[in-house]
N, C-alpha and C. Protein backbone atom coordinates (compact mmCIF):
# COMPACT_ATOMS: atom_id res chain seq x y z
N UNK A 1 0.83 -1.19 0.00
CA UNK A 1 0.00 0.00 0.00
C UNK A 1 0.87 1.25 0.00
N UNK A 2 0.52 2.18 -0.88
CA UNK A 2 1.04 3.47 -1.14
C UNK A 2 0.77 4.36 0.03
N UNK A 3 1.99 5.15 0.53
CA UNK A 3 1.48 6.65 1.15
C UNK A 3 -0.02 7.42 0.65
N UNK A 4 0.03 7.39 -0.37
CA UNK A 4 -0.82 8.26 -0.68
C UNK A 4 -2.47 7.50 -0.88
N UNK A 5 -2.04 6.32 -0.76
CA UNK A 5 -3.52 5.58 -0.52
C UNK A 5 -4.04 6.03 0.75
N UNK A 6 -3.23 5.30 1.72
CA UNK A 6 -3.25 5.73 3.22
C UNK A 6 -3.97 6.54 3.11
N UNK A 7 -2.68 7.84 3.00
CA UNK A 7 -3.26 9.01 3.33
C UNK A 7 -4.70 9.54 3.05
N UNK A 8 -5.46 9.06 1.54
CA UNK A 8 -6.62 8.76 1.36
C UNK A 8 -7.75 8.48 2.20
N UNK A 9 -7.24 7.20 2.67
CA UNK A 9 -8.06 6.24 3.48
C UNK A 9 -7.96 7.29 4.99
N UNK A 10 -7.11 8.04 5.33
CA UNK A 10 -7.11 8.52 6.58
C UNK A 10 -7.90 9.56 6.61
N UNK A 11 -8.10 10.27 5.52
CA UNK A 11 -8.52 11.35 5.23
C UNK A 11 -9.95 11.73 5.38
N UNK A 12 -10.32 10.59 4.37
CA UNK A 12 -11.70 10.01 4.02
C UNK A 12 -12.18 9.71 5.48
N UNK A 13 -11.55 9.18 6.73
CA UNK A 13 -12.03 8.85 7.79
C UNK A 13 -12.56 9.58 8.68
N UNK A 14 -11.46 10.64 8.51
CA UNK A 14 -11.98 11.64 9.14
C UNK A 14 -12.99 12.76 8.73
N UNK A 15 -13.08 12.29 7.07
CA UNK A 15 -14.13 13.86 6.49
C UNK A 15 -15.53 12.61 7.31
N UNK A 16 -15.76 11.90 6.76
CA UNK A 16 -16.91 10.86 7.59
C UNK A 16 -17.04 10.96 8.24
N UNK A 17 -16.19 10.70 9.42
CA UNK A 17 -16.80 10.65 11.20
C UNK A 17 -16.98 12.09 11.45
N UNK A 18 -16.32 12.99 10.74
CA UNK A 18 -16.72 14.42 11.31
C UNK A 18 -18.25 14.98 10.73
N UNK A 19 -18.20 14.66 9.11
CA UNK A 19 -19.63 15.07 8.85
C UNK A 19 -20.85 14.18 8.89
N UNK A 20 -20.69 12.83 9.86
CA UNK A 20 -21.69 12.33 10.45
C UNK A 20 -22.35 12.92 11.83
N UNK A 21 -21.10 13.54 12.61
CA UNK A 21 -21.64 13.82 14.03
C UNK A 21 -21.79 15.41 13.32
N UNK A 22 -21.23 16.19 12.70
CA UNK A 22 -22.37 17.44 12.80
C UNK A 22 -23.49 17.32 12.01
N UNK A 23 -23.39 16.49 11.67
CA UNK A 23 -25.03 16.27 10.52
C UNK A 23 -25.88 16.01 12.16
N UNK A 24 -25.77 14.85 12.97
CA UNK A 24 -26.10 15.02 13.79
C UNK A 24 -26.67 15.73 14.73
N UNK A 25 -25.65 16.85 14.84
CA UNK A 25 -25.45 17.45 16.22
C UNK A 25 -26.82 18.68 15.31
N UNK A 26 -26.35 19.03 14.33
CA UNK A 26 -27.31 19.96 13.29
C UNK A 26 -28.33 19.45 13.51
N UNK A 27 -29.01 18.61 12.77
CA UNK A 27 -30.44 17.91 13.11
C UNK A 27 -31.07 17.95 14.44
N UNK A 28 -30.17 17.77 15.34
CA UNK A 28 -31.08 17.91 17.05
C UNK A 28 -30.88 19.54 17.18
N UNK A 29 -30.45 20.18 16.72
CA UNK A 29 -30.84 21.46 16.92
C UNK A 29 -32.59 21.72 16.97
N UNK A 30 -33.03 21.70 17.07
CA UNK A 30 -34.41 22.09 16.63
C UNK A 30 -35.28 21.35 18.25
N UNK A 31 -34.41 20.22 18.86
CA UNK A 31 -35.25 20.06 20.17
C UNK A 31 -33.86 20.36 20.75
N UNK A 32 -33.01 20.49 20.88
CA UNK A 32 -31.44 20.30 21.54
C UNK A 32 -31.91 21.28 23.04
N UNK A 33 -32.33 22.37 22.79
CA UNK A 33 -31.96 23.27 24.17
C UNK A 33 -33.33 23.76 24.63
N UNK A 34 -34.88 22.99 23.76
CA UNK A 34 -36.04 23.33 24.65
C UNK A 34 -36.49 24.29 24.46
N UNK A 35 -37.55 24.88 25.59
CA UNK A 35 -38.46 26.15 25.38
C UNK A 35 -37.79 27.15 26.09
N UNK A 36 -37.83 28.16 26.13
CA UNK A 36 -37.46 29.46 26.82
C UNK A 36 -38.39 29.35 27.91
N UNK A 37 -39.79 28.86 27.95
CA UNK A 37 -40.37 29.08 29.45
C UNK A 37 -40.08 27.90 30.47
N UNK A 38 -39.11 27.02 29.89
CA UNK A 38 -38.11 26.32 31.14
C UNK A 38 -37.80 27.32 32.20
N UNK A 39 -37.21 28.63 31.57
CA UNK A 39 -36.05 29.17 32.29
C UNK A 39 -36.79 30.37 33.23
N UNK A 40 -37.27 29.59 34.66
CA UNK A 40 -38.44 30.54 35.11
C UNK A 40 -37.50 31.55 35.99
N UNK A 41 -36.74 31.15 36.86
CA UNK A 41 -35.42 31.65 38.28
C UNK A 41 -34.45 33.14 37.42
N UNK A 42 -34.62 34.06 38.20
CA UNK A 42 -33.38 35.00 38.03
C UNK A 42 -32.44 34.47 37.18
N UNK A 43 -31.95 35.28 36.10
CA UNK A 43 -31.04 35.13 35.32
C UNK A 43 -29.67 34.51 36.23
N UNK A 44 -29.35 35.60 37.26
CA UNK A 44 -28.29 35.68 37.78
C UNK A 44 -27.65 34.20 38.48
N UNK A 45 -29.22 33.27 39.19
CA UNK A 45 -29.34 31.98 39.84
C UNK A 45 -28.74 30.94 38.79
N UNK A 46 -28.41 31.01 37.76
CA UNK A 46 -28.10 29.92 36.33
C UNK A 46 -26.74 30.06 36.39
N UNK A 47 -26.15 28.45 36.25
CA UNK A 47 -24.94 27.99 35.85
C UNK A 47 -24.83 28.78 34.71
N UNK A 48 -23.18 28.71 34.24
CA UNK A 48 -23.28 29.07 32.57
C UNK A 48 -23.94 28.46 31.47
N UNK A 49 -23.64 26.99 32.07
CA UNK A 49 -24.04 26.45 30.59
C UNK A 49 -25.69 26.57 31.25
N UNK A 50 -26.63 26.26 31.76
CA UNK A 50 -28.00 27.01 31.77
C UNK A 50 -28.03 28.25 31.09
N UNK A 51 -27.20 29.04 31.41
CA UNK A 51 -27.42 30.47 31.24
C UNK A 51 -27.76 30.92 29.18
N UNK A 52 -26.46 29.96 29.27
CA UNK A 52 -26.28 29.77 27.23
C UNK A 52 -27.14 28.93 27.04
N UNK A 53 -27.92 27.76 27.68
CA UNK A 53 -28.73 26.71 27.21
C UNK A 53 -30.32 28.20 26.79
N UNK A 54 -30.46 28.78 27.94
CA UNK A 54 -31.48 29.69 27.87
C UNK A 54 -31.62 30.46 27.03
N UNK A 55 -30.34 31.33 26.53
CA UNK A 55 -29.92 31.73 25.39
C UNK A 55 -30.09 31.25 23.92
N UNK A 56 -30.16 29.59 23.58
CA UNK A 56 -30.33 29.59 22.49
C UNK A 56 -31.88 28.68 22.28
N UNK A 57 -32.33 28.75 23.70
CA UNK A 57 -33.70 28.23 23.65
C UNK A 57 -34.90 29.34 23.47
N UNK A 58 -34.09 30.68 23.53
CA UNK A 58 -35.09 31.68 23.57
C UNK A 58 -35.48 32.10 22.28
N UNK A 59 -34.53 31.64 20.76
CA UNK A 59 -34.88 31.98 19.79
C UNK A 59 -34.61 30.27 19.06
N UNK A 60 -35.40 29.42 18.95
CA UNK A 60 -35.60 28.22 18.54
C UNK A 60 -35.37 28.53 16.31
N UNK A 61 -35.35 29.54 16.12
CA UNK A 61 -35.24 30.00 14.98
C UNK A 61 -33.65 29.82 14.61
N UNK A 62 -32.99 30.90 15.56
CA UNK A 62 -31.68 30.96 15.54
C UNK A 62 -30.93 29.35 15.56
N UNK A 63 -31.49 28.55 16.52
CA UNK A 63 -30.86 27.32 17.13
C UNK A 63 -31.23 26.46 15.66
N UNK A 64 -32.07 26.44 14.90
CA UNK A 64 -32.17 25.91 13.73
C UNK A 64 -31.33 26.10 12.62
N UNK A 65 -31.26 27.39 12.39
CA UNK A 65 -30.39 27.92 11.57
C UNK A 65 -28.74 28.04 11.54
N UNK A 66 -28.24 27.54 12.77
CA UNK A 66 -27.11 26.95 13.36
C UNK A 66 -26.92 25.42 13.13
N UNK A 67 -27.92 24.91 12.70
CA UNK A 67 -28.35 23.62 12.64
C UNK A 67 -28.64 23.05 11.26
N UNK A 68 -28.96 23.83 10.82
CA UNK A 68 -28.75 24.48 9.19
C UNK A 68 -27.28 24.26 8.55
N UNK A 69 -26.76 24.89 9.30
CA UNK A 69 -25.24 25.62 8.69
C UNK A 69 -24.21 24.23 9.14
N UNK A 70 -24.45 23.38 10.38
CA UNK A 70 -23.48 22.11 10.94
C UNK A 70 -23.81 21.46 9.60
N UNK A 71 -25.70 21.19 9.21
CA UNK A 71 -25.34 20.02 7.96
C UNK A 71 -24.92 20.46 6.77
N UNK A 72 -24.62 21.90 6.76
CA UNK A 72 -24.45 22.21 5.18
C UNK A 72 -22.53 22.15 5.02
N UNK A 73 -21.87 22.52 6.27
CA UNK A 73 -20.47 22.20 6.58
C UNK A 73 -20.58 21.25 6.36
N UNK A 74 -21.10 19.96 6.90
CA UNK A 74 -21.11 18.33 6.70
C UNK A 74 -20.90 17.89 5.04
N UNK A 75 -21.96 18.42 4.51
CA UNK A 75 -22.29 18.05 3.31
C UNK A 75 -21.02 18.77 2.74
N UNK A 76 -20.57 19.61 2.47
CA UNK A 76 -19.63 20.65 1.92
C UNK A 76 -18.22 19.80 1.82
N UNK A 77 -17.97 19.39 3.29
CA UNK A 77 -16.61 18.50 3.84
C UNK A 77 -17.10 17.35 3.18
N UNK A 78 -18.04 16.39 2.65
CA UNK A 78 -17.79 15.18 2.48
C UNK A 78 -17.67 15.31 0.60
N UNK A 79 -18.13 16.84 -0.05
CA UNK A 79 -18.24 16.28 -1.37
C UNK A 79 -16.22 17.20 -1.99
N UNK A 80 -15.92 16.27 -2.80
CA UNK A 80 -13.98 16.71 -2.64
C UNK A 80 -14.09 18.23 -2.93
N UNK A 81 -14.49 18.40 -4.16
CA UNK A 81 -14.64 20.33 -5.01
C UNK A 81 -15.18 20.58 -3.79
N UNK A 82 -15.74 20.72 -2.68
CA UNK A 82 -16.18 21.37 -1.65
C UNK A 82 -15.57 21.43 -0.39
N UNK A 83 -14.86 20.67 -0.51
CA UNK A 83 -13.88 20.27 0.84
C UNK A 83 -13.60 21.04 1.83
N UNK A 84 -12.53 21.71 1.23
CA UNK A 84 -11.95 23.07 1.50
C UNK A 84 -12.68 24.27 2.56
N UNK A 85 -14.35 24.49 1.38
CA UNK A 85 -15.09 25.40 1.83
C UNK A 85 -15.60 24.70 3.40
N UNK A 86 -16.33 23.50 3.12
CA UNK A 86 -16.78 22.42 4.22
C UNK A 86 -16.29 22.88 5.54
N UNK A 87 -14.61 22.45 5.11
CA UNK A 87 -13.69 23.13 6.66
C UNK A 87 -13.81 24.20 7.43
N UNK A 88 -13.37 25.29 5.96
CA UNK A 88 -14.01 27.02 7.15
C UNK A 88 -15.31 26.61 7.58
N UNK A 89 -16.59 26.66 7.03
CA UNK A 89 -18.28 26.42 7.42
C UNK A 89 -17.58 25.53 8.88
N UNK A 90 -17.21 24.83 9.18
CA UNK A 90 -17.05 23.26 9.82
C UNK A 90 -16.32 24.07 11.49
N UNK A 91 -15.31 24.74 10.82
CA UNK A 91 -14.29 25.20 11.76
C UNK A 91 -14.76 26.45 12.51
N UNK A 92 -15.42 27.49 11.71
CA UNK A 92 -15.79 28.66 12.13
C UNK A 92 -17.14 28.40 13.20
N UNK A 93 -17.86 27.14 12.42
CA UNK A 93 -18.62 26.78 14.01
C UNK A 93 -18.27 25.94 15.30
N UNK A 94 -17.24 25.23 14.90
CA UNK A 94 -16.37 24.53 15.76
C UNK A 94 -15.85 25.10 16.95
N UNK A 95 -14.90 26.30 16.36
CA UNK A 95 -14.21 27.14 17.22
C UNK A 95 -15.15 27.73 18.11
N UNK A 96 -16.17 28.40 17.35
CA UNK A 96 -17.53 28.79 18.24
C UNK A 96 -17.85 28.31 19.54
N UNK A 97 -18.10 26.85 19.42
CA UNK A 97 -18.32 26.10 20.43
C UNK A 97 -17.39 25.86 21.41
N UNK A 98 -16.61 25.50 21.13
CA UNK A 98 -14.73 25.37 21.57
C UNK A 98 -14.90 26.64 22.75
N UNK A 99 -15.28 27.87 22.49
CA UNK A 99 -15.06 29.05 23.17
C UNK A 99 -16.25 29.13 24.18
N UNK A 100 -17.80 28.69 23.52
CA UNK A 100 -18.70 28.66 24.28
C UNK A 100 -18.43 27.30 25.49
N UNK A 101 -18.25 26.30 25.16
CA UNK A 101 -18.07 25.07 26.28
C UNK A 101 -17.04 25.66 27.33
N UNK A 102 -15.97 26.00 26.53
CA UNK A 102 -14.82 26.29 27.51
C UNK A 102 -15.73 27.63 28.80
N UNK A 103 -15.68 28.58 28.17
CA UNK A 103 -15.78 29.65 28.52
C UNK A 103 -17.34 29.91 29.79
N UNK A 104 -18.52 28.89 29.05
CA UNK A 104 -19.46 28.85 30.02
C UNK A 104 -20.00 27.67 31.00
N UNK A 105 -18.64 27.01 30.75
CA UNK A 105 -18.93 25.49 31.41
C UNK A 105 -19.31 24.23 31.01
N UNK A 106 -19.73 24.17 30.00
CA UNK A 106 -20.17 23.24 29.39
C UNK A 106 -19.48 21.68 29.88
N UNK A 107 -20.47 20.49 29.92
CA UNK A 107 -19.41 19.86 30.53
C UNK A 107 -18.74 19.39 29.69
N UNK A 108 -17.41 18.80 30.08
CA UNK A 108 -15.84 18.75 29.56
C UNK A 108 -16.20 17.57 28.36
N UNK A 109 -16.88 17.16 28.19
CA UNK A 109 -16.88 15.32 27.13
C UNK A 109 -17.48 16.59 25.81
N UNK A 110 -18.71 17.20 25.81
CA UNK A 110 -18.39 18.03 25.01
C UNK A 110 -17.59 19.17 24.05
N UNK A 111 -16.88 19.90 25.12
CA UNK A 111 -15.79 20.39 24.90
C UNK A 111 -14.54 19.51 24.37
N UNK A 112 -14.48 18.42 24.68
CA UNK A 112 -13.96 17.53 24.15
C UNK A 112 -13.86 17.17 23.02
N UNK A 113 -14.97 16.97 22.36
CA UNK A 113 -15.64 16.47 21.67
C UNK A 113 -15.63 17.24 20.45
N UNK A 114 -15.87 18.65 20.71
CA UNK A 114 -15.56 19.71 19.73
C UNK A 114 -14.22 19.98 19.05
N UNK A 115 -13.10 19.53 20.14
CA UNK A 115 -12.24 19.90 20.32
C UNK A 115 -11.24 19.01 19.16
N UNK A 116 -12.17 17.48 19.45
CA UNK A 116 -11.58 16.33 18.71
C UNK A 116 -12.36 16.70 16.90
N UNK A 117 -13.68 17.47 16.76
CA UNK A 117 -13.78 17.37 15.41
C UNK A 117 -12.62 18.23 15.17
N UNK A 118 -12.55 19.51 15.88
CA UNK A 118 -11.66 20.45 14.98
C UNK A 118 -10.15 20.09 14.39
N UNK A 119 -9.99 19.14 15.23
CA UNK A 119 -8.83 18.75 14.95
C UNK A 119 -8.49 17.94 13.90
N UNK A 120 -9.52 16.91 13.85
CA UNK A 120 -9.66 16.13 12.84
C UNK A 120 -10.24 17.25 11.37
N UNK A 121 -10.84 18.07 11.95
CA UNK A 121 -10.44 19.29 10.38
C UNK A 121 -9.75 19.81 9.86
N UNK A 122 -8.56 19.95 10.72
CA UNK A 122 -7.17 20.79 10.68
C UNK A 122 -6.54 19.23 9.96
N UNK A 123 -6.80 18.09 10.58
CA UNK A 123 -6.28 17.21 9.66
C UNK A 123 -6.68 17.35 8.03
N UNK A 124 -8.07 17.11 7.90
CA UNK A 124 -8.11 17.33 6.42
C UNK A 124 -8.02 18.04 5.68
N UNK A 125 -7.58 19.96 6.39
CA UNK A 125 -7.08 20.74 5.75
C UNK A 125 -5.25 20.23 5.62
N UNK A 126 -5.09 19.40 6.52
CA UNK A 126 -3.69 19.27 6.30
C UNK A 126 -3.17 18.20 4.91
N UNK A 127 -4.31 17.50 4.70
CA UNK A 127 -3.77 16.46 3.90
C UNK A 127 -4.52 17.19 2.42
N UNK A 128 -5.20 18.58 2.80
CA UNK A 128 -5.30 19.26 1.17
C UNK A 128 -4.73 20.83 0.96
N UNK A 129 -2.98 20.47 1.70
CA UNK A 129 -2.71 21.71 1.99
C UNK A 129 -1.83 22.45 0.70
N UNK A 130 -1.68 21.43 0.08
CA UNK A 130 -1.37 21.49 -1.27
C UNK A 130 -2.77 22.71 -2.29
N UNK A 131 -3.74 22.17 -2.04
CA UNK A 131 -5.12 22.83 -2.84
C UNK A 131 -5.22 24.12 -1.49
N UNK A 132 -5.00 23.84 -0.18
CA UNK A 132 -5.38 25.36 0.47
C UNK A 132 -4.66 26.47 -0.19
N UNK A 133 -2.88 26.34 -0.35
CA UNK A 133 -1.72 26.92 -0.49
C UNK A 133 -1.89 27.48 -1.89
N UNK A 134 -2.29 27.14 -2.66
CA UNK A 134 -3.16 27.50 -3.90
C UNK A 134 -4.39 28.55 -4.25
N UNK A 135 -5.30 28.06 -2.95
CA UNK A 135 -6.24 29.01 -2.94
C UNK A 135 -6.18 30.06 -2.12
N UNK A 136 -4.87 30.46 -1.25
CA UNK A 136 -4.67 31.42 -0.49
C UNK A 136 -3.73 32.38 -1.65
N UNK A 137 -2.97 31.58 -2.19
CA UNK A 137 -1.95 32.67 -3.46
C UNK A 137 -3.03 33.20 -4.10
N UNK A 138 -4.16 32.19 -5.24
CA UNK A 138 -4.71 32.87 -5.85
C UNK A 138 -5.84 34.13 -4.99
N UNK A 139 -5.78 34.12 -3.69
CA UNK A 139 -7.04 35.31 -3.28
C UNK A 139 -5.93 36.27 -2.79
N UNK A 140 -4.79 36.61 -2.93
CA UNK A 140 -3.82 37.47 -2.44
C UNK A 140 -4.26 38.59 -2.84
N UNK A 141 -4.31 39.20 -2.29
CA UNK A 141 -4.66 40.82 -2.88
C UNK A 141 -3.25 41.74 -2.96
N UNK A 142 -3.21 42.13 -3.79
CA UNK A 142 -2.02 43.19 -3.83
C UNK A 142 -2.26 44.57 -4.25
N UNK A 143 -1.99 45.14 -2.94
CA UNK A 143 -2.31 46.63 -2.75
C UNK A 143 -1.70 47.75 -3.67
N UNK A 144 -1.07 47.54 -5.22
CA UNK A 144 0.03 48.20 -5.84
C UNK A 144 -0.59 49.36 -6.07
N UNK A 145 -0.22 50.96 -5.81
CA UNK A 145 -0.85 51.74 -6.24
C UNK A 145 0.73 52.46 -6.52
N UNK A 146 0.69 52.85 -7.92
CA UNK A 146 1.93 53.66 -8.48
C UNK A 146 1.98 55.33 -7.61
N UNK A 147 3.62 55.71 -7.48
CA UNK A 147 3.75 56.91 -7.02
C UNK A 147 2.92 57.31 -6.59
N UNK A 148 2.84 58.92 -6.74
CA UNK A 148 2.34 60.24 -6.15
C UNK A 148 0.79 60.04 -5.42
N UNK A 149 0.28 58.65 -6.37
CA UNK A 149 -1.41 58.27 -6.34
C UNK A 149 -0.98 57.52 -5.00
N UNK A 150 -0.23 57.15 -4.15
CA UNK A 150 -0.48 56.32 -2.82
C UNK A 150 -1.34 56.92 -2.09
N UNK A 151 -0.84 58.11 -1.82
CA UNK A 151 -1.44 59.13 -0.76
C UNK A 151 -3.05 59.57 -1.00
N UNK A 152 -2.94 60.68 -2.12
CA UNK A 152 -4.21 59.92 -2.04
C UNK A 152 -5.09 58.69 -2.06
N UNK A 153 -4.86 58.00 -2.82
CA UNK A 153 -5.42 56.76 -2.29
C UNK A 153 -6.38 56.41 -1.02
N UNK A 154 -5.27 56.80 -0.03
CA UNK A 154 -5.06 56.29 1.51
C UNK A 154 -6.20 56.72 1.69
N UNK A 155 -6.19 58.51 1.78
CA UNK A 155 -6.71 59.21 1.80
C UNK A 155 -8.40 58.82 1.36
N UNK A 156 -8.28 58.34 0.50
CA UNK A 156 -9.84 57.72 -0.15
C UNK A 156 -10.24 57.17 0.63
N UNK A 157 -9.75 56.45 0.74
CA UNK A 157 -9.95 55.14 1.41
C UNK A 157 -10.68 55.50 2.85
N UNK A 158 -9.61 56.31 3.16
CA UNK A 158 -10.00 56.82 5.14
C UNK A 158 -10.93 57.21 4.58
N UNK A 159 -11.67 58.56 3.98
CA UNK A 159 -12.81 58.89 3.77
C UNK A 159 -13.83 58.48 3.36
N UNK A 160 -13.63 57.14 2.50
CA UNK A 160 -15.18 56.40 2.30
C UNK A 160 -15.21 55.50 4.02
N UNK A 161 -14.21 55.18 4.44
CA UNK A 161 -14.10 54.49 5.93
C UNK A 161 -15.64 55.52 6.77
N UNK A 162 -14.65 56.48 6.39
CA UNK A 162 -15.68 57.52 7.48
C UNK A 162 -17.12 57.81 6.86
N UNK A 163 -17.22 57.63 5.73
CA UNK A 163 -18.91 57.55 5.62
C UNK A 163 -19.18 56.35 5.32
N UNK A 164 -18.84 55.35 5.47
CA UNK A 164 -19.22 53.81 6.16
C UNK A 164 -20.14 54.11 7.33
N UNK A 165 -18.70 54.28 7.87
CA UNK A 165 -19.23 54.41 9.53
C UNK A 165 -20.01 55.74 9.72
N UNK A 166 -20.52 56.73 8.78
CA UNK A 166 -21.49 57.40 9.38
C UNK A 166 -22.84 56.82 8.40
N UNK A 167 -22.58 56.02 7.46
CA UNK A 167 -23.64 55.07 7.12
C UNK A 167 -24.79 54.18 8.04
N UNK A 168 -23.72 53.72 8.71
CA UNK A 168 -23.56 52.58 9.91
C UNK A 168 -24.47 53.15 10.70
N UNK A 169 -23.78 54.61 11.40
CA UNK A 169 -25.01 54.64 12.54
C UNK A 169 -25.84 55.25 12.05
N UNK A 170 -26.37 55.69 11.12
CA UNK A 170 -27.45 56.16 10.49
C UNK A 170 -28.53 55.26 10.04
N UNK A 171 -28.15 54.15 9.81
CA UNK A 171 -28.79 52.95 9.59
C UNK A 171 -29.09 52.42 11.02
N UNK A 172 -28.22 52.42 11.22
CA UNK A 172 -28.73 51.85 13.28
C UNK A 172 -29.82 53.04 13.83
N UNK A 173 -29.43 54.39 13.48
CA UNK A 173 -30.61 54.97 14.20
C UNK A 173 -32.31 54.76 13.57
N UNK A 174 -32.22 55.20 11.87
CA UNK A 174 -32.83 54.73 11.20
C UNK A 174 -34.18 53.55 11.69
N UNK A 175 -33.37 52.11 12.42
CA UNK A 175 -33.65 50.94 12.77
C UNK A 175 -34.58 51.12 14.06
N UNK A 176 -33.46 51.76 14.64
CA UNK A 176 -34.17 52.27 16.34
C UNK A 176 -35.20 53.27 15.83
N UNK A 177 -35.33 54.30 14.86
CA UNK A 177 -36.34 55.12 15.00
C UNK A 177 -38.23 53.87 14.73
N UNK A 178 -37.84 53.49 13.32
CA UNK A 178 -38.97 52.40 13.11
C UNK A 178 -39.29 51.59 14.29
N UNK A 179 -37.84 50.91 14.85
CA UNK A 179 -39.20 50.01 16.34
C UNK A 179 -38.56 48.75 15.51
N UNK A 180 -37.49 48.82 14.76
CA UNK A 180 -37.16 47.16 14.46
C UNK A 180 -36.01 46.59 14.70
């Protein structure tokens, strides 16, 4: 048997066992954390992980749509032309969790658990680091702006920055004036 079979076969193991358990973990989204009128006691009286369980039981919409996004990472990671993408989708909710378990208690087999897909993602970005290293050259951006034009440039730049951001809260007040 070839290295590169292996490596195949290892690969393949891990895109599987990872996009079986978030297909999983996605799908129980929708009963995973319950009703919001569980959570009758002072905010303040709640463990963390209660506290976040309450949190994503209060919008059963949101907790779906999180649930949404685990099987569409799943699906993404198991088909090859999608791989790649699969991982960020896969990882960016991974890490998520990683920070929520750690951070609000969650108990440790979970955190665990998260801990072991991500890793096993970092594996299959590792064994397509050849195709990542590729797709990071080709999105390189290169900032070349000839002579005298740098400055201004910059200059542009800061100033559409600044009516962004007076976009921004104008749209936020905008929001608050309607009531939405």
């Amino acid at each position: 048997m070839s290295k590169k079979y292996l490596s195949g076969i290892l690969e393949w193991s891990f895109v599987v066992f990872v996009a079986f358990n978030m297909a999983i973990y996605g799908s129980a989204k929708y009963v995973q954390f319950g009703d919001i009128s569980q959570y009758t006691r002072p905010l303040f009286s709640y463990d963390g992980m209660n506290l976040m369980w309450a949190f994503y039981a209060y919008s059963q919409s949101y907790s779906v749509i999180l649930g949404i996004f685990e099987i569409l990472g799943a699906l993404l990671l198991l088909i090859p032309k999608t791989r790649l993408i699969g991982c960020f989708v896969l990882s960016s909710i991974l890490i998520n969790i990683i920070l929520q378990d750690y951070f609000y208690g969650v108990h440790r087999g979970a955190l665990a658990n998260a801990v072991f897909y991500q890793l096993l993602v970092m594996g299959v970005l590792w064994f397509n680091r050849e195709k990542l290293m590729l797709m990071i050259k080709s999105a390189a951006i290169e900032f070349n702006i000839p002579g005298t034009r740098k400055i201004l440039s910059i200059l542009f730049i800061l100033g559409l920055f600044v009516v962004l951001a007076v976009l921004q809260e104008a749209l936020g007040s905008l929001l608050k004036f309607l009531k939405i």
